[in-house]
Protein backbone atom coordinates (compact mmCIF):
# COMPACT_ATOMS: atom_id res chain seq x y z
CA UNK A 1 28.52 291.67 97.68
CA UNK A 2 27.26 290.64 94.44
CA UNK A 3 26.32 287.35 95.40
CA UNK A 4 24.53 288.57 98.24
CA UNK A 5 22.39 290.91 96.24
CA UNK A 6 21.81 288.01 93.75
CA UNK A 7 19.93 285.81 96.52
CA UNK A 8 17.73 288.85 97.52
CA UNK A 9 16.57 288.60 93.64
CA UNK A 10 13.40 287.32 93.01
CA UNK A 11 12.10 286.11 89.48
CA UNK A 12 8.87 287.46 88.92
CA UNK A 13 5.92 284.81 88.55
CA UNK A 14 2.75 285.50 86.68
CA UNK A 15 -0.35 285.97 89.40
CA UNK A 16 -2.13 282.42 90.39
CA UNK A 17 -5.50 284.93 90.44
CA UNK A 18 -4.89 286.09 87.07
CA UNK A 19 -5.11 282.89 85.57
CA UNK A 20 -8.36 282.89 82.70
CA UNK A 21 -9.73 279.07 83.05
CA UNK A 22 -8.02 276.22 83.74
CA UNK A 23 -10.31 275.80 86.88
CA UNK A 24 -10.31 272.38 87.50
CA UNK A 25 -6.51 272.31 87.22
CA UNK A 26 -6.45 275.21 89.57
CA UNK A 27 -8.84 273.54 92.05
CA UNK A 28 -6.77 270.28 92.16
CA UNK A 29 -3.59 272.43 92.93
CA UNK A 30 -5.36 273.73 95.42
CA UNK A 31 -6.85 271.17 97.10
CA UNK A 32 -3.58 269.23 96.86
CA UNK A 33 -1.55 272.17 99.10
CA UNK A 34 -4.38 271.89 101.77
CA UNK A 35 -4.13 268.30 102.06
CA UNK A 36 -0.94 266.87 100.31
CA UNK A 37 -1.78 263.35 101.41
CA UNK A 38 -4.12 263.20 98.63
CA UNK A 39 -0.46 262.65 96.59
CA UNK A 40 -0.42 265.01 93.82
CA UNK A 41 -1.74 265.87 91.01
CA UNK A 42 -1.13 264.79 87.17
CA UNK A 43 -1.96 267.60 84.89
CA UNK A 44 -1.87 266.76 80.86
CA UNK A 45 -2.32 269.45 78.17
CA UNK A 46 -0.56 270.97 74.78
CA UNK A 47 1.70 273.14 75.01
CA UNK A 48 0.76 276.81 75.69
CA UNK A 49 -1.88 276.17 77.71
CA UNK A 50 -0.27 277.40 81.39
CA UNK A 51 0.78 274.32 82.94
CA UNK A 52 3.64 275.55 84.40
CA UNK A 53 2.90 279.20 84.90
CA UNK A 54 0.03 277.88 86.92
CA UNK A 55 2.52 275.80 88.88
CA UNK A 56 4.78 278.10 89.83
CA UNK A 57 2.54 281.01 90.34
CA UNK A 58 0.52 278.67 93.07
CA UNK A 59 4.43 277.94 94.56
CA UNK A 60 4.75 281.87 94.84
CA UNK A 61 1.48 281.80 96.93
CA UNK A 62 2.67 279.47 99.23
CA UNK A 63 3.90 280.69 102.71
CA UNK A 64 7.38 279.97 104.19
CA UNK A 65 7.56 276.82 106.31
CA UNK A 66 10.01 276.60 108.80
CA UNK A 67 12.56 274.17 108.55
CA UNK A 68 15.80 272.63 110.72
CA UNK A 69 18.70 274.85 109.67
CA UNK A 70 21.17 272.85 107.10
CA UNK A 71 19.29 269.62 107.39
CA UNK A 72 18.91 268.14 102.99
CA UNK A 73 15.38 266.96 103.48
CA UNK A 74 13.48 270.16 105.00
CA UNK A 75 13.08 268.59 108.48
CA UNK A 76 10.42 269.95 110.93
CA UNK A 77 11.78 270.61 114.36
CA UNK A 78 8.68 269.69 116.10
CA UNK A 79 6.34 266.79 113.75
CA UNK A 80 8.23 263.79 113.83
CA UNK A 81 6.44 262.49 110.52
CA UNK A 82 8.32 265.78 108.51
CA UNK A 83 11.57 264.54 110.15
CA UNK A 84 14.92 262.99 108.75
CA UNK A 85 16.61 260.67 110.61
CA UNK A 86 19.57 263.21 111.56
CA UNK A 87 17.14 265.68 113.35
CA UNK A 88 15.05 262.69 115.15
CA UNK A 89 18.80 261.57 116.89
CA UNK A 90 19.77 265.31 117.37
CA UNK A 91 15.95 265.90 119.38
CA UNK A 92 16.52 262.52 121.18
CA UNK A 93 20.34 263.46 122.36
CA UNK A 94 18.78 266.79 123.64
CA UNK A 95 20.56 268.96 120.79
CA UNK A 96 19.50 272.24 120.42
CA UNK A 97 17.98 272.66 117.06
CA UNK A 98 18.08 276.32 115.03
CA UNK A 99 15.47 276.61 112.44
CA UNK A 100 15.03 279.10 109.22
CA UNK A 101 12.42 280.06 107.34
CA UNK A 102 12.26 279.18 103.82
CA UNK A 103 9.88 279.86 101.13
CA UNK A 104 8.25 276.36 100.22
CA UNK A 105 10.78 274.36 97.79
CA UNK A 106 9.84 273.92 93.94
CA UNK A 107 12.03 271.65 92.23
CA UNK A 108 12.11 271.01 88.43
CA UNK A 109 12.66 267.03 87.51
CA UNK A 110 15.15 267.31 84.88
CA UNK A 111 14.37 265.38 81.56
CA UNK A 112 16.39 262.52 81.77
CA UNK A 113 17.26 262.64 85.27
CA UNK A 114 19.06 259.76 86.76
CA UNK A 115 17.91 257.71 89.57
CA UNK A 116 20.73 258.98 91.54
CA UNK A 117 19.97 261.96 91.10
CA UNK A 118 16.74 261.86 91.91
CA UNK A 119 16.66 259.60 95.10
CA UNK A 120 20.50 260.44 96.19
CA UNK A 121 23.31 258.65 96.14
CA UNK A 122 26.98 257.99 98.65
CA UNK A 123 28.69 260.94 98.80
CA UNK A 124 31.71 259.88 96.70
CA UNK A 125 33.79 262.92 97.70
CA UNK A 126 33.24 262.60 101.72
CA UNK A 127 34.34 258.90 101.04
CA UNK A 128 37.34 259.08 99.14
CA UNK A 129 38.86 262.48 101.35
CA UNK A 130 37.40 261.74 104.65
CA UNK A 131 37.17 258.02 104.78
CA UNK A 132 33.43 257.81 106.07
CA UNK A 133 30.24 256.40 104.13
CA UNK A 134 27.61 259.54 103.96
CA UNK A 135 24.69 259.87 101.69
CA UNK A 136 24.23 262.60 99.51
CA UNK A 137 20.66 263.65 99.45
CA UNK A 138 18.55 263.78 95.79
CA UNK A 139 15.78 265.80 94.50
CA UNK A 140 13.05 264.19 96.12
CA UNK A 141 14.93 265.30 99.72
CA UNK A 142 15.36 268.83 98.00
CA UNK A 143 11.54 269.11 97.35
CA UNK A 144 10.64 267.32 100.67
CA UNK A 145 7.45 269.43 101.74
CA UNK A 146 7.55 271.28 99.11
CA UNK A 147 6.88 270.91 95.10
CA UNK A 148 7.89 268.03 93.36
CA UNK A 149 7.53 269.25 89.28
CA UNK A 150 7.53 266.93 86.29
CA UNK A 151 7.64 268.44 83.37
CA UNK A 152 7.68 266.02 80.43
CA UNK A 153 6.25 262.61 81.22
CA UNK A 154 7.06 260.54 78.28
């Protein structure tokens, strides 16, 4: 029960409108989320000056995007470019597919993050109990179309 009330909690995020200045940094955020193949956008500034409240405030604006139910890398069940390789085979074998909506991912890059953690690695566990090679997706799958954000760039 408590768990279940935990999920329904929401942090609250300072409004992306009431944001004083900034603009270009606010413009290339939003230009980025209507086109996303333009690849991101590298924001520098001293601390204290709303980096990250402007990221995730623009991350609360998003809408939900619906996704293949339990699939690691956000799959769409209909574009094969926002596809993993899983939910391609499943459409070709004629599987039915359920779906969920999800509010569009933010992740946070960890300082020092490995690059196992960030591009996956084998599933160690499934190999040593189960006998079978299976990769275990990274943060970059996690924020697949969604948010990728880097906090400290050193």
């Amino acid at each position: 029960m408590v768990t279940n009330n935990l999920k329904k909690f929401n942090t609250p995020v300072f409004p992306f409108t009431a944001i004083v200045g900034q603009e270009e940094m606010k413009l290339a955020l939003q230009l980025n989320v209507i086109d996303p193949k333009i690849g991101g956008v590298m924001i520098m500034g001293d601390r204290g000056t709303g980096k990250s409240t402007t990221i995730r405030a623009i991350a609360d604006l998003l809408p939900e995007i619906e996704i293949v139910k339990d699939d690691p890398f956000n799959s769409h069940k209909s574009d094969l470019e926002l596809m993993g390789n899983e939910v391609k085979m499943a459409i070709q074998n004629n599987k039915n597919l359920e779906t969920e909506l999800i509010k569009i991912p933010m992740v946070d890059l960890p300082l020092g993050a490995t690059e196992d953690r960030v591009c996956g690695t084998i599933d160690i566990e499934k190999a040593l109990t189960e006998g079978i090679k299976a990769f275990e997706p990274g943060l970059l799958a996690k924020a697949n179309r969604g948010l990728l954000y880097v906090d400290e760039v050193i």
